[in-house]
C-alpha atoms as a PDB file:
ATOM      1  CA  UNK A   1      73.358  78.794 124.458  1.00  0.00           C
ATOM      2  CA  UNK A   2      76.356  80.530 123.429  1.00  0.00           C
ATOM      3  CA  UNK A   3      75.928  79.589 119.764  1.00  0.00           C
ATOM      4  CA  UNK A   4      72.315  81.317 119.754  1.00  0.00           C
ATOM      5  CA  UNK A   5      73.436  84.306 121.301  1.00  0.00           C
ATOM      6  CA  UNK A   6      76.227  84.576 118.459  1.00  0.00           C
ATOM      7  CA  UNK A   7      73.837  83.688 115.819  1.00  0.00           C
ATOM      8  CA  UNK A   8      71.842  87.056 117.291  1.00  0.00           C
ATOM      9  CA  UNK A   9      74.445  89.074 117.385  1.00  0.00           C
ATOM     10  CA  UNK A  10      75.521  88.647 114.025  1.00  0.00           C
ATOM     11  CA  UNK A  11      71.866  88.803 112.666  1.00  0.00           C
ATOM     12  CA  UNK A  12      70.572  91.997 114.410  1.00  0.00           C
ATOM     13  CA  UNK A  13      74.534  93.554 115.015  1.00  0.00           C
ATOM     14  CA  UNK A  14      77.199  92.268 112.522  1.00  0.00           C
ATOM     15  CA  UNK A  15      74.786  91.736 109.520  1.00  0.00           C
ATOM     16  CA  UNK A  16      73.900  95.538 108.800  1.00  0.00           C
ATOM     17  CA  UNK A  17      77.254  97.054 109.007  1.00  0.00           C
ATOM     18  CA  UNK A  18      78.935  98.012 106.311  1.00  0.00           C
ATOM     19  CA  UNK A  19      82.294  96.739 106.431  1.00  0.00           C
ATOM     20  CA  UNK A  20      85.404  97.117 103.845  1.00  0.00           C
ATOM     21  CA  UNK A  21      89.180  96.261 103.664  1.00  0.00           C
ATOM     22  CA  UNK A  22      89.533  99.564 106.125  1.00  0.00           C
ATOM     23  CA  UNK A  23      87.057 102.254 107.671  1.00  0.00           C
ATOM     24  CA  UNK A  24      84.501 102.621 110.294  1.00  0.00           C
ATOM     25  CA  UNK A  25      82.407  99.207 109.904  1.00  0.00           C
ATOM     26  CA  UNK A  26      85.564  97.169 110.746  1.00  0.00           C
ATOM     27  CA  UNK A  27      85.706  99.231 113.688  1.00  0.00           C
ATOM     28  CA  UNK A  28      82.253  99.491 114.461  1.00  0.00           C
ATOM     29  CA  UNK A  29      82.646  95.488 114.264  1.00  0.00           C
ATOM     30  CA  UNK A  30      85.264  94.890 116.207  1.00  0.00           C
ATOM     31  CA  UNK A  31      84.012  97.340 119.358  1.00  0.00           C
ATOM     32  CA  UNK A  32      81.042  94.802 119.188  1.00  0.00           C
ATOM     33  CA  UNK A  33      83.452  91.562 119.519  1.00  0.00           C
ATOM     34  CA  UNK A  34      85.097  93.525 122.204  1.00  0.00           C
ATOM     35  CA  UNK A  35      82.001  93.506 124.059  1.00  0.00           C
ATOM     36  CA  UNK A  36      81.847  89.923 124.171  1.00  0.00           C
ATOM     37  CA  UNK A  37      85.699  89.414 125.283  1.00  0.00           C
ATOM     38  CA  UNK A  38      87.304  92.347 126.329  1.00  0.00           C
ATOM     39  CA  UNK A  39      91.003  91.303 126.091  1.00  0.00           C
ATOM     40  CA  UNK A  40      90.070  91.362 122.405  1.00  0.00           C
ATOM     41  CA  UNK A  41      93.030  94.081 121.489  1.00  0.00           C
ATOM     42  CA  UNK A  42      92.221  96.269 118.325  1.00  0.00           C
ATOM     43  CA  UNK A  43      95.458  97.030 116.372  1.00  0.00           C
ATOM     44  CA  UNK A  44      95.879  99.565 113.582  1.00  0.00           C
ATOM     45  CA  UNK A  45      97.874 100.052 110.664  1.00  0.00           C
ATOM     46  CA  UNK A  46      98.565 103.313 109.113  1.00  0.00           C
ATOM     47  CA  UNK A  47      97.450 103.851 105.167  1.00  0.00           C
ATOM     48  CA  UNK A  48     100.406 103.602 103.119  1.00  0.00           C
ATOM     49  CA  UNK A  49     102.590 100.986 104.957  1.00  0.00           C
ATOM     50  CA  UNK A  50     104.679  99.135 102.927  1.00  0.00           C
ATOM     51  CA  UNK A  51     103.801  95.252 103.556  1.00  0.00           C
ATOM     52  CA  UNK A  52     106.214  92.991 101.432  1.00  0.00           C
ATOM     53  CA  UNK A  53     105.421  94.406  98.468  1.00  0.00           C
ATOM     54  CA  UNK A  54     101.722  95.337  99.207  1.00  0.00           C
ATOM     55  CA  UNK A  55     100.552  98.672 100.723  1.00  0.00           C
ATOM     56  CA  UNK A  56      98.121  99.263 103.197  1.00  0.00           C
ATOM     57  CA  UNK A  57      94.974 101.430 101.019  1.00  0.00           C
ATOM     58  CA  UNK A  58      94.063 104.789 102.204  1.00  0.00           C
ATOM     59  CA  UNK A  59      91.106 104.228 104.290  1.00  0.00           C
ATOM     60  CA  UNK A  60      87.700 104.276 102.981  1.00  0.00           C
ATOM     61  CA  UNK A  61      84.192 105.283 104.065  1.00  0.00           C
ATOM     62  CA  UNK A  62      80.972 105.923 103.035  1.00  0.00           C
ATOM     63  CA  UNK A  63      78.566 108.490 104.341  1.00  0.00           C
ATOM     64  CA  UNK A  64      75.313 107.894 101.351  1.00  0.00           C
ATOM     65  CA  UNK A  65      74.922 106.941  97.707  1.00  0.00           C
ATOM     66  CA  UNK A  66      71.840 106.775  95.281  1.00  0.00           C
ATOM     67  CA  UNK A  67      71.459 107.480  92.133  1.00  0.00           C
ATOM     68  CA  UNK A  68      68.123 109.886  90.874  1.00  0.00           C
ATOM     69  CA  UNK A  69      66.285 109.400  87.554  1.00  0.00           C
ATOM     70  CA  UNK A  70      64.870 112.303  85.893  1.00  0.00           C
ATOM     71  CA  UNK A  71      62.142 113.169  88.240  1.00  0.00           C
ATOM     72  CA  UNK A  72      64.676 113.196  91.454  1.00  0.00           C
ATOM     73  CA  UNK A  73      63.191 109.459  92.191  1.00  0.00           C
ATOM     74  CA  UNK A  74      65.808 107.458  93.930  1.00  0.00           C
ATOM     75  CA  UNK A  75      66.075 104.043  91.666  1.00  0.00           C
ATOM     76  CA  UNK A  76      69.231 102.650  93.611  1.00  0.00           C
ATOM     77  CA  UNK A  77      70.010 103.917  97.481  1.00  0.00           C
ATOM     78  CA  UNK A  78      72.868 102.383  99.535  1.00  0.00           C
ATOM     79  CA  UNK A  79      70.916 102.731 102.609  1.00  0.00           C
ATOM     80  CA  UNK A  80      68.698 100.041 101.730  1.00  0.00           C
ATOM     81  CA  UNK A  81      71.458  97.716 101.053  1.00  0.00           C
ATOM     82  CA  UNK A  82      74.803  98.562 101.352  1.00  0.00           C
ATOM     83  CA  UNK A  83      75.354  96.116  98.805  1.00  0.00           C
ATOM     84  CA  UNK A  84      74.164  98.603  96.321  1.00  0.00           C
ATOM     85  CA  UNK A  85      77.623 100.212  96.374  1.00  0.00           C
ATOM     86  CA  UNK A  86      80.853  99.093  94.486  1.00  0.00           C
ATOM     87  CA  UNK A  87      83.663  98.699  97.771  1.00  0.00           C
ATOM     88  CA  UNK A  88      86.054 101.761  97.620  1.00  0.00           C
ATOM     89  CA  UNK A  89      84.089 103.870  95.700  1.00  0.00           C
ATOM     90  CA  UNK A  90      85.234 107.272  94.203  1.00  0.00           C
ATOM     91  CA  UNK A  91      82.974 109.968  95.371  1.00  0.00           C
ATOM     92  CA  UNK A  92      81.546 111.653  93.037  1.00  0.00           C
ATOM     93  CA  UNK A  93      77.920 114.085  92.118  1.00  0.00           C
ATOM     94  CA  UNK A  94      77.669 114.211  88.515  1.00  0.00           C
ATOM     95  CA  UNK A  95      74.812 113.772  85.602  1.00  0.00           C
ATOM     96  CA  UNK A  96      75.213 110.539  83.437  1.00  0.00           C
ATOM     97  CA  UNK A  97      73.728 109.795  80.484  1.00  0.00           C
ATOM     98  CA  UNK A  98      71.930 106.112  80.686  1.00  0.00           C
ATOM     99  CA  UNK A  99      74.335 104.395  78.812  1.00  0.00           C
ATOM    100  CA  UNK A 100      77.225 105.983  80.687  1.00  0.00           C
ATOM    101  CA  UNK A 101      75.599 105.310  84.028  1.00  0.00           C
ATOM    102  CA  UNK A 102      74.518 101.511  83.192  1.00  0.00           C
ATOM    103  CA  UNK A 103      78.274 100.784  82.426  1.00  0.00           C
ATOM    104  CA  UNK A 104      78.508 100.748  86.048  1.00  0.00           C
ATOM    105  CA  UNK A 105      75.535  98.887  86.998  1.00  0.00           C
ATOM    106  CA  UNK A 106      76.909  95.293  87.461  1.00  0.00           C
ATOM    107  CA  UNK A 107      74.980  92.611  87.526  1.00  0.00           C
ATOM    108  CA  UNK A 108      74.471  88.346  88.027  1.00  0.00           C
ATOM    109  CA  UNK A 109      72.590  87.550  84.814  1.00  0.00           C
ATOM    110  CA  UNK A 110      72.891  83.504  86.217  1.00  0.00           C
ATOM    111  CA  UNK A 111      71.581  84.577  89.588  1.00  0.00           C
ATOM    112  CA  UNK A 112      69.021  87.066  88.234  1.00  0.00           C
ATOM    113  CA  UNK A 113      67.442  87.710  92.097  1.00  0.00           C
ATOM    114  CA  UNK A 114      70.888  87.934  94.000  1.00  0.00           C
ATOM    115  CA  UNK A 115      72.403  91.316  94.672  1.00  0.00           C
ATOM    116  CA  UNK A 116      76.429  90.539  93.346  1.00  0.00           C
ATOM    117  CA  UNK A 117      79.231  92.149  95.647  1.00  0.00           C
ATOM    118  CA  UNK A 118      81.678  93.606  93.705  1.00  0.00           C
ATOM    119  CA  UNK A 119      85.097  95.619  94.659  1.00  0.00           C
ATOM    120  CA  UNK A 120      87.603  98.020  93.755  1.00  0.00           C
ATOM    121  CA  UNK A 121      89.942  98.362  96.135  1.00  0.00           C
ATOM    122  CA  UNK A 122      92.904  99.303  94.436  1.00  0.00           C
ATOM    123  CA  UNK A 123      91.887 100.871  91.486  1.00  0.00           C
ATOM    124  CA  UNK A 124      89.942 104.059  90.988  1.00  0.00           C
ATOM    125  CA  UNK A 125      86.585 103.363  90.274  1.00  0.00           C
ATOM    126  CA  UNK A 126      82.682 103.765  91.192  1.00  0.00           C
ATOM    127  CA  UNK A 127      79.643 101.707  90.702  1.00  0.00           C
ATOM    128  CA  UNK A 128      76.444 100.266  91.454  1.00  0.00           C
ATOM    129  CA  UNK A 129      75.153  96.820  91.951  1.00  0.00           C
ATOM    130  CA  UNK A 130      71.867  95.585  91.178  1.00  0.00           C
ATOM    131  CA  UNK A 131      69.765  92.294  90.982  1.00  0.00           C
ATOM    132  CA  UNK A 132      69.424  91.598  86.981  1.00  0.00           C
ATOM    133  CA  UNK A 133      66.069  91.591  87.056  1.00  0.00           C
ATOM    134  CA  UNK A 134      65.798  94.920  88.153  1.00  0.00           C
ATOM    135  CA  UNK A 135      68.228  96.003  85.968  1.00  0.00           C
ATOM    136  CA  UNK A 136      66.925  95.153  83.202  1.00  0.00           C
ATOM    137  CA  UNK A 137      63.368  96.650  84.657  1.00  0.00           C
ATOM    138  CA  UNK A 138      65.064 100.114  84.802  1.00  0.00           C
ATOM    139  CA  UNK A 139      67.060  99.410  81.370  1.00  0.00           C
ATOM    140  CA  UNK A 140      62.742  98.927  80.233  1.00  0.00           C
ATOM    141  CA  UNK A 141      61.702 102.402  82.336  1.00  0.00           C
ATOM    142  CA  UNK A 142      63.846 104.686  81.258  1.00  0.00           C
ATOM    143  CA  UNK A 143      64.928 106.206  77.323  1.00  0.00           C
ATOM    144  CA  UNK A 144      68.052 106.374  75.922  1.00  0.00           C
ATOM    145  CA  UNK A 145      67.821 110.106  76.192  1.00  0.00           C
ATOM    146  CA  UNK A 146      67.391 110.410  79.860  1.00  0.00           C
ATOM    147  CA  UNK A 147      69.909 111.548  82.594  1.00  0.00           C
ATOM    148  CA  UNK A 148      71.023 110.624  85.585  1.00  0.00           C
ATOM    149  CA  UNK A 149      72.388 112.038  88.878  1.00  0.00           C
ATOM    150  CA  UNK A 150      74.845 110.087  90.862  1.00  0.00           C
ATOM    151  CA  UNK A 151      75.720 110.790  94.024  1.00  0.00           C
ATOM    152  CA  UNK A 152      78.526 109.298  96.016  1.00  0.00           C
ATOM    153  CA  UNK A 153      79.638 110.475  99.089  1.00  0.00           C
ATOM    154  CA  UNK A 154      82.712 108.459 100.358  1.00  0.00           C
ATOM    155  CA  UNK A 155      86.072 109.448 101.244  1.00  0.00           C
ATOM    156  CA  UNK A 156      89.506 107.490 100.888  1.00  0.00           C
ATOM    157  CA  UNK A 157      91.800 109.018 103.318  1.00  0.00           C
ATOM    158  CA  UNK A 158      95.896 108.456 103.230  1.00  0.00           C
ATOM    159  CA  UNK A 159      96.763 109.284 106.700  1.00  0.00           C
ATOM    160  CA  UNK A 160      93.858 106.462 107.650  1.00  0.00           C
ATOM    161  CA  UNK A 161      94.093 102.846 109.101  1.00  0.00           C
ATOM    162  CA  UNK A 162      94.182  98.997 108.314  1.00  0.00           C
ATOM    163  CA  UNK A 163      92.432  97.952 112.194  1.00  0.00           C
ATOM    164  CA  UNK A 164      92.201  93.938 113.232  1.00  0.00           C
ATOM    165  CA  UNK A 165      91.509  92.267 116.518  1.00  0.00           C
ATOM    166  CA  UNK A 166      93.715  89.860 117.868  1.00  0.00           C
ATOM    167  CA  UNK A 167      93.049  87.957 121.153  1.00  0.00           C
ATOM    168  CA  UNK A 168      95.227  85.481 122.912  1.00  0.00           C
ATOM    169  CA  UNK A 169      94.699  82.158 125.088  1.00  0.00           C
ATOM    170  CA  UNK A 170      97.571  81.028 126.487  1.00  0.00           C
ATOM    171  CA  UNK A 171      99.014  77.753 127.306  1.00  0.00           C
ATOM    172  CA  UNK A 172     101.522  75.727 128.553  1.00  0.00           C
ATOM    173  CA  UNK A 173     103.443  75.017 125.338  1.00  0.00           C
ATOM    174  CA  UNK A 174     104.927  77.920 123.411  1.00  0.00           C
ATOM    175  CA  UNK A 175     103.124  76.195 120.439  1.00  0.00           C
ATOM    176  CA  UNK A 176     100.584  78.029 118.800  1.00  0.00           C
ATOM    177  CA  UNK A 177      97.351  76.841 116.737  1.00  0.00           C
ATOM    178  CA  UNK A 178      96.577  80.422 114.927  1.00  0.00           C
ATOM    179  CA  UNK A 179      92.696  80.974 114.043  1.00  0.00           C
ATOM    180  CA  UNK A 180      92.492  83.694 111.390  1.00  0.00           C
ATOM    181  CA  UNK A 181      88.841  84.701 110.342  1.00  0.00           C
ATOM    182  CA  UNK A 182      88.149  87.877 107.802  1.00  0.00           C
ATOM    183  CA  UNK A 183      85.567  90.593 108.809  1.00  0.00           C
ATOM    184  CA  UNK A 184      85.976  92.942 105.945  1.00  0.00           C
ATOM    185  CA  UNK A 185      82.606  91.925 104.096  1.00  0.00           C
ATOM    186  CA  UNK A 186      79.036  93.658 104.494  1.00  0.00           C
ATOM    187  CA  UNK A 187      75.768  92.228 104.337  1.00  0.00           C
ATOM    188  CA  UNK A 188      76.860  88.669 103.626  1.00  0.00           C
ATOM    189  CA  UNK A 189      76.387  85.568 105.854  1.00  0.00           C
ATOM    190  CA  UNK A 190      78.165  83.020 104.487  1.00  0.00           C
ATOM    191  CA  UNK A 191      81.151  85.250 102.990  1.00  0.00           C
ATOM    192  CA  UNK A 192      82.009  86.822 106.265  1.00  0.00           C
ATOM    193  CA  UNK A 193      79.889  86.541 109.543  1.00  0.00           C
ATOM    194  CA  UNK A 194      79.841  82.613 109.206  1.00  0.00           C
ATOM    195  CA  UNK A 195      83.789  82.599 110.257  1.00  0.00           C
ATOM    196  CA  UNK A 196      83.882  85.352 112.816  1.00  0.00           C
ATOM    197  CA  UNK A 197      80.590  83.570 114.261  1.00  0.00           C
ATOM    198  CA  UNK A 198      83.139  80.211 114.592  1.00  0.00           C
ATOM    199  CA  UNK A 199      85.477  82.210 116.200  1.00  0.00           C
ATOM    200  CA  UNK A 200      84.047  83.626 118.815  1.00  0.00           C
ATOM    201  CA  UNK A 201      81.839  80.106 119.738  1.00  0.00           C
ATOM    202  CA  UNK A 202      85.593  78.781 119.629  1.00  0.00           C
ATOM    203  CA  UNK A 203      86.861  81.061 122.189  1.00  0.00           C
ATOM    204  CA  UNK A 204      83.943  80.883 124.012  1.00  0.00           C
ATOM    205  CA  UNK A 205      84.495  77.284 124.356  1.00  0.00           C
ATOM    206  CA  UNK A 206      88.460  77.298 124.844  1.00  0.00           C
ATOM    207  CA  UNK A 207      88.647  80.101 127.541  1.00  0.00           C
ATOM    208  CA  UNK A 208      87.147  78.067 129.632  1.00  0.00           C
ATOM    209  CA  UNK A 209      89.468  75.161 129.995  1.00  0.00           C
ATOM    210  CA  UNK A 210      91.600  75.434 132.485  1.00  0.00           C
ATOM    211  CA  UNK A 211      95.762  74.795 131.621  1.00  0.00           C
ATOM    212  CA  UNK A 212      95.476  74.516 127.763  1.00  0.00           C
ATOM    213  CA  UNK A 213      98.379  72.553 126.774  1.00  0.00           C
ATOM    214  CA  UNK A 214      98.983  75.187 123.140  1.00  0.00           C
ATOM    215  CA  UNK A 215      98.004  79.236 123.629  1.00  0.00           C
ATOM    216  CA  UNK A 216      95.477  79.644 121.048  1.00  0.00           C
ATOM    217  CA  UNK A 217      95.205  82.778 119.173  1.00  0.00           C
ATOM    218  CA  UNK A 218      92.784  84.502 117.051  1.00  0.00           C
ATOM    219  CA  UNK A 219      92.535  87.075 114.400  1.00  0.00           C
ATOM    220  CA  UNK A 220      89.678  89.411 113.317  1.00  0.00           C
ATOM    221  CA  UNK A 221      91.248  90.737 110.005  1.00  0.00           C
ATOM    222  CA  UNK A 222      90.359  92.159 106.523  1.00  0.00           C
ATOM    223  CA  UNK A 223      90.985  89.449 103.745  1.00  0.00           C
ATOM    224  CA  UNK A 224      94.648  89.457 101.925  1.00  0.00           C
ATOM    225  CA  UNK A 225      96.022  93.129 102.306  1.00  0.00           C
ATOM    226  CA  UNK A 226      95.080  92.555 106.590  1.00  0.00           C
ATOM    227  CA  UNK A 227      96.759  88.846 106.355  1.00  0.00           C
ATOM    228  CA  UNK A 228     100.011  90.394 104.536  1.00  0.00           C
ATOM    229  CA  UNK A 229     100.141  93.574 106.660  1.00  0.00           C
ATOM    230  CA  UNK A 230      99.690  90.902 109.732  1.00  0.00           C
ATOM    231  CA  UNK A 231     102.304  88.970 108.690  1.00  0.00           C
ATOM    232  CA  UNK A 232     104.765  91.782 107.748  1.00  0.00           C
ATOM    233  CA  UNK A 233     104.328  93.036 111.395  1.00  0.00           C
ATOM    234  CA  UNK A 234     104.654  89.440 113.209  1.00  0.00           C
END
């Protein structure tokens, strides 16, 4: 039972968020695994803390992004995938010429129907992703001559936060087995939800035994910078 009801929590809940290394979706995310076990505890780290020789990125979110063709037609809107949208964006609201703006249309030519997730997280930068085929259908549509508007609306703030979740079953032993699962991803199931889905079946599962001989604990954490920043803390 309780893998079902994770299954449809991460389908109708976890799936459509869109998450990053920092920002509201992780949030958003871990509120919802809160739900499930409150002693969840949601920790933050402030933007610009020094972690080995890492630092936490100014936080980033994203409020709408499309890009309009010469008759104000949206050809690529983040709110109908937020896949759509390079990670970290820069905002931006400026007129492109096509092939300035298809420089930052990326692509899978090998998987021509998949929708590739790309990032910039530490680096300036903004883009678009598409499926190649329609790419290259909107490479057909339009002339060399047209423009394009491209609207970004993000922000990347440096007083923001790093946030993970990190919940604890204890044991008898002062051993530890440490479950670390990322949940920095969007729209993905197998790069993202699949672990945090794992997790919470597993500590579903564990909090009810009774005396565990090692304290188990779990982390809900954005992938490298949130495991360095983690460590550098603990």
């Amino acid at each position: 039972m309780a893998v079902k009801k994770y299954y449809q929590l991460a389908k109708h809940s976890l799936f459509p968020i869109c998450r990053s290394l920092t920002g509201d979706g992780v949030r958003k995310t871990l509120k919802i695994i809160k739900k499930e076990f409150p002693k969840l505890k949601i920790c933050k780290i402030r933007s610009g803390t020094k972690a080995f020789d890492w630092n936490v990125p100014p936080e980033w979110n994203v409020k709408d992004a499309y890009i309009l063709d010469k008759n104000n037609k949206k050809i690529v809107d983040f709110r109908n995938n937020n896949l759509h949208l390079v990670g970290y964006s820069t905002p931006i609201n400026k007129f492109f010429s096509k092939k300035e703006l298809f420089n930052h249309i990326h692509s899978l030519p090998k998987q021509p129907k998949a929708i590739p997730y790309i990032t910039s997280y530490y680096k300036k930068y903004w883009g678009f992703c598409l499926s190649h085929n329609k790419k290259l259908k909107f490479y057909k549509n339009y002339k060399n001559s047209d423009k394009f508007k491209v609207v970004i609306k993000s922000n990347l703030n440096p007083k923001g936060h790093l946030n993970y979740g990190e919940l604890i079953l204890n044991g008898k032993s002062k051993q530890e087995i440490l479950i670390s699962t990322y949940i920095c991803h969007p729209s993905m199931a197998n790069n993202e939800l699949s672990g945090p889905i794992v997790s919470l079946c597993l500590i579903n599962h564990f909090k009810k035994i009774k005396n565990l001989e090692k304290t188990i604990r779990f982390i809900f954490i954005p992938e490298t910078i949130g495991s360095i920043a983690y460590l550098n803390k603990n």
